[in-house]
C-alpha atoms as a PDB file:
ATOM      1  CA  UNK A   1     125.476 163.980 170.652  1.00  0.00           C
ATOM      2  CA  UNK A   2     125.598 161.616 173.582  1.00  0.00           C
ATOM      3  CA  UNK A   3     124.383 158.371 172.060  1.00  0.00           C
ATOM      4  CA  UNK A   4     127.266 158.694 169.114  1.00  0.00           C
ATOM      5  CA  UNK A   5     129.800 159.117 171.748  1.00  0.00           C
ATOM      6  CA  UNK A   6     128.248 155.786 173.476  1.00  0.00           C
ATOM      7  CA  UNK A   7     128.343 154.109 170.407  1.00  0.00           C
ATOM      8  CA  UNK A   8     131.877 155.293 169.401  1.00  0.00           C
ATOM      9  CA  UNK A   9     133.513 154.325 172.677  1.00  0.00           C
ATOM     10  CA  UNK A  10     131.401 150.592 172.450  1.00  0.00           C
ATOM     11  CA  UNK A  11     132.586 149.878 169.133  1.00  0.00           C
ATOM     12  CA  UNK A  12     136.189 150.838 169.928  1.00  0.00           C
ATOM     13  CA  UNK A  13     135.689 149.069 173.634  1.00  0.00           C
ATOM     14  CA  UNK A  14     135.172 145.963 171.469  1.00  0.00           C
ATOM     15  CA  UNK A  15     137.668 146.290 169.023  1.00  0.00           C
ATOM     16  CA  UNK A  16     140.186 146.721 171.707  1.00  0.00           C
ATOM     17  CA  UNK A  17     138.807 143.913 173.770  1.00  0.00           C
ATOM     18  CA  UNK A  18     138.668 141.413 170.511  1.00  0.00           C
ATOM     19  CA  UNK A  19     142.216 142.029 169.849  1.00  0.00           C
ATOM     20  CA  UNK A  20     143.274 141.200 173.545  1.00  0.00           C
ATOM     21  CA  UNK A  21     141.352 138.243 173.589  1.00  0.00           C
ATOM     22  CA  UNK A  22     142.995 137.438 169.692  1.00  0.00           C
ATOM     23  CA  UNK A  23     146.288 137.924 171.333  1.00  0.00           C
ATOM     24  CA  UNK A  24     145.538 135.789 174.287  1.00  0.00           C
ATOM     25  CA  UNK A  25     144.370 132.507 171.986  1.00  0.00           C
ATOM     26  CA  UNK A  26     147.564 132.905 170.044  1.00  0.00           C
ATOM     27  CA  UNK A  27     149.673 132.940 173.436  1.00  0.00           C
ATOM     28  CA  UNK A  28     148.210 129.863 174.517  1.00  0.00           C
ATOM     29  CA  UNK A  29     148.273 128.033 171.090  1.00  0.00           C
ATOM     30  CA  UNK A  30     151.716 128.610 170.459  1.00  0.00           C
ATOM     31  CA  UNK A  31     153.301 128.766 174.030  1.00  0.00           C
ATOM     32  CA  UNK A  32     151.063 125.852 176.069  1.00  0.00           C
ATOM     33  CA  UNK A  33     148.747 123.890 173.430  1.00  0.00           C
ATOM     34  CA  UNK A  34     151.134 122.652 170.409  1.00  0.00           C
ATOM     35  CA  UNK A  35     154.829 123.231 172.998  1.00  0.00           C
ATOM     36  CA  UNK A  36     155.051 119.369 173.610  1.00  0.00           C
ATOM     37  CA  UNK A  37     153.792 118.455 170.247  1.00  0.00           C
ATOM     38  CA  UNK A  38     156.246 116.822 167.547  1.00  0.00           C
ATOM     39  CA  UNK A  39     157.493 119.294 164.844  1.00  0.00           C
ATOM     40  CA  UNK A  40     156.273 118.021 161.509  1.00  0.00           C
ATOM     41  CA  UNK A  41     158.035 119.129 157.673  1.00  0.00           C
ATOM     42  CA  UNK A  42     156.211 119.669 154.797  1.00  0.00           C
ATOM     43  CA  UNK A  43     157.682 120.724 151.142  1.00  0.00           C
ATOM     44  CA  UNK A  44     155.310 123.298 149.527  1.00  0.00           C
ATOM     45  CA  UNK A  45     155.518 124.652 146.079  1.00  0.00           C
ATOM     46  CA  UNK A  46     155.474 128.367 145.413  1.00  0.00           C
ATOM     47  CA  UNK A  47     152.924 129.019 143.190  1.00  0.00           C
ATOM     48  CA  UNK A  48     152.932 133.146 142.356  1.00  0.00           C
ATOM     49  CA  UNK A  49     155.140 135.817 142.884  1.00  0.00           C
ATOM     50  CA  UNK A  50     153.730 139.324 143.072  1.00  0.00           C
ATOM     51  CA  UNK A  51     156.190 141.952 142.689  1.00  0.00           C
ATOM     52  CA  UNK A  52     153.731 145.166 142.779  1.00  0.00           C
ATOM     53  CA  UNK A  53     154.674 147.999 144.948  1.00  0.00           C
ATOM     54  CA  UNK A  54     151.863 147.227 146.952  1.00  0.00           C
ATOM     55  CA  UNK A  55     152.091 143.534 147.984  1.00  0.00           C
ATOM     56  CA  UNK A  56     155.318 142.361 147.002  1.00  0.00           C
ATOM     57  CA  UNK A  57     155.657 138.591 148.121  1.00  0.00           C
ATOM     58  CA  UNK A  58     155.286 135.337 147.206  1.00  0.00           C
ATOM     59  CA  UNK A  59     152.247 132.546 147.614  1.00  0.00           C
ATOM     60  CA  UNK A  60     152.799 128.921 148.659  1.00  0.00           C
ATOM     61  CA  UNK A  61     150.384 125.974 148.822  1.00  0.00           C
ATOM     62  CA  UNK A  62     150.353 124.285 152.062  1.00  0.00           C
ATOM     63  CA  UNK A  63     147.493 122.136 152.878  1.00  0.00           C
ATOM     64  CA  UNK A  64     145.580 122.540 149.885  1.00  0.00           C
ATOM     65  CA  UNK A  65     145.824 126.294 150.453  1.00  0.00           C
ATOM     66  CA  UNK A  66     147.324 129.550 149.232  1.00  0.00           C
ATOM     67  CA  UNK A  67     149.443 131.318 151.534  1.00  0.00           C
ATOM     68  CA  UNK A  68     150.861 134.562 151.145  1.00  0.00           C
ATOM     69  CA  UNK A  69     154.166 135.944 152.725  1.00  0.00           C
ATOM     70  CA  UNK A  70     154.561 139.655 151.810  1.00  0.00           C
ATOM     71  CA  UNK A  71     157.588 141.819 152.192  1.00  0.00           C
ATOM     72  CA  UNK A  72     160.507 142.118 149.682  1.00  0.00           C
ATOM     73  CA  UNK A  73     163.378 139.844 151.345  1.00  0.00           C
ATOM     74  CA  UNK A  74     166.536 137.643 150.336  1.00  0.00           C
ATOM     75  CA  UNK A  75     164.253 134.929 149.990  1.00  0.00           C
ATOM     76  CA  UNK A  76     162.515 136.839 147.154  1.00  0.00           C
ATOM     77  CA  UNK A  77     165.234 137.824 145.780  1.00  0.00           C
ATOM     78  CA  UNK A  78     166.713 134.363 145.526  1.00  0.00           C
ATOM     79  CA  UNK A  79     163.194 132.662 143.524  1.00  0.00           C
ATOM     80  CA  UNK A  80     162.042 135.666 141.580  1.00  0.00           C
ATOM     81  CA  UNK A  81     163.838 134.078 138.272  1.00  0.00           C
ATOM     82  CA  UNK A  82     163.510 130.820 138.642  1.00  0.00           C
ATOM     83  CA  UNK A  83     160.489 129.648 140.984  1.00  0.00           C
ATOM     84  CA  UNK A  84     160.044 125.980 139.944  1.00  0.00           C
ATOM     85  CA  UNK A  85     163.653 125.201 141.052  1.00  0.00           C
ATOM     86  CA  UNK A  86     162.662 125.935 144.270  1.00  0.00           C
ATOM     87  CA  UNK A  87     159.918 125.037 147.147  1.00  0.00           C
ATOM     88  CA  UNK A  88     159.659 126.095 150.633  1.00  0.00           C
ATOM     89  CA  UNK A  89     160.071 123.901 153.571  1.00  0.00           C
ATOM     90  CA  UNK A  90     157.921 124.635 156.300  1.00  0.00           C
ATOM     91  CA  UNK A  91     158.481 123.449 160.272  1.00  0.00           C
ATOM     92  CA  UNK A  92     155.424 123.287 161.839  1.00  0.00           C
ATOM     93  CA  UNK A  93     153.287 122.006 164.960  1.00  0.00           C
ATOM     94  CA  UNK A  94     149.910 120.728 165.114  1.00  0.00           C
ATOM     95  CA  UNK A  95     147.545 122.838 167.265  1.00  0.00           C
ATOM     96  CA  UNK A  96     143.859 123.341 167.790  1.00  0.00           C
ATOM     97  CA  UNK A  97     140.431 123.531 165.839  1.00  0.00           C
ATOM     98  CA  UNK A  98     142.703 122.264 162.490  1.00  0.00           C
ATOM     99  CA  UNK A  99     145.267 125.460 163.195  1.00  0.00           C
ATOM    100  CA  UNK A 100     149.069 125.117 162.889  1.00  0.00           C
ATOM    101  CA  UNK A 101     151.799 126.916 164.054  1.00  0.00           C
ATOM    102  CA  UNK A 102     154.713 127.396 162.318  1.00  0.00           C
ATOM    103  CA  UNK A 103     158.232 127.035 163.616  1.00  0.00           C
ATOM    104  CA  UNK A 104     160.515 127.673 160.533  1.00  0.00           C
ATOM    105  CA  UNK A 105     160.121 128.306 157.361  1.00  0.00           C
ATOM    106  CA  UNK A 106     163.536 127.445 154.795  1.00  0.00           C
ATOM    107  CA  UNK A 107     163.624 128.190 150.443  1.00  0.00           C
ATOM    108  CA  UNK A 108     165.113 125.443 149.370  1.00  0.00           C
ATOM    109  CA  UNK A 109     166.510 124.153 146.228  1.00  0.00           C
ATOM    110  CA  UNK A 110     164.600 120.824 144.784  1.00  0.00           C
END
């Protein structure tokens, strides 16, 4: 019985210490690393919109790759209908090992 207790209490030792670090990384990307770095706008077309119970949301391209922002809001509400008369404009910073963080994101009418 002892050595599954050992092994519970490493594997949940790690998982707690991975997300600390996790949250530590993105504290000093956002807040120190990319803080004096110019704010840079991109237009990105929405490309799906999932309206299943389970992951409402929409995707987005942005740099050659599909996003996904869940969660039923106004924003979905607004492009359900119509989502080619519409593309998101994203507010973001440069940051390290080819990351980005994002400031702002807008829907916006083309």
């Amino acid at each position: 019985m002892k050595t599954i207790e050992i092994i519970a209490v490493l594997l949940l030792g790690s998982f707690a210490l991975s997300l600390i670090f996790m949250y530590l990384v993105n504290f000093y990307n956002k807040n120190y690393y990319s803080k004096d770095k110019p704010i840079l706008i991109e237009n990105c077309e929405i490309t799906k919109i999932s309206q299943s119970r389970k992951s409402r949301g929409y995707y987005f391209k942005f740099k050659d790759t599909n996003h996904f922002i869940a969660g039923w809001s106004d924003d979905l509400k607004k492009i359900e209908k119509n989502t080619n008369q519409f593309v998101i404009t994203i507010h973001y910073k440069e940051s390290f090992l080819n990351s980005y963080v994002i400031v702002e994101r807008f829907i916006t009418a083309r």
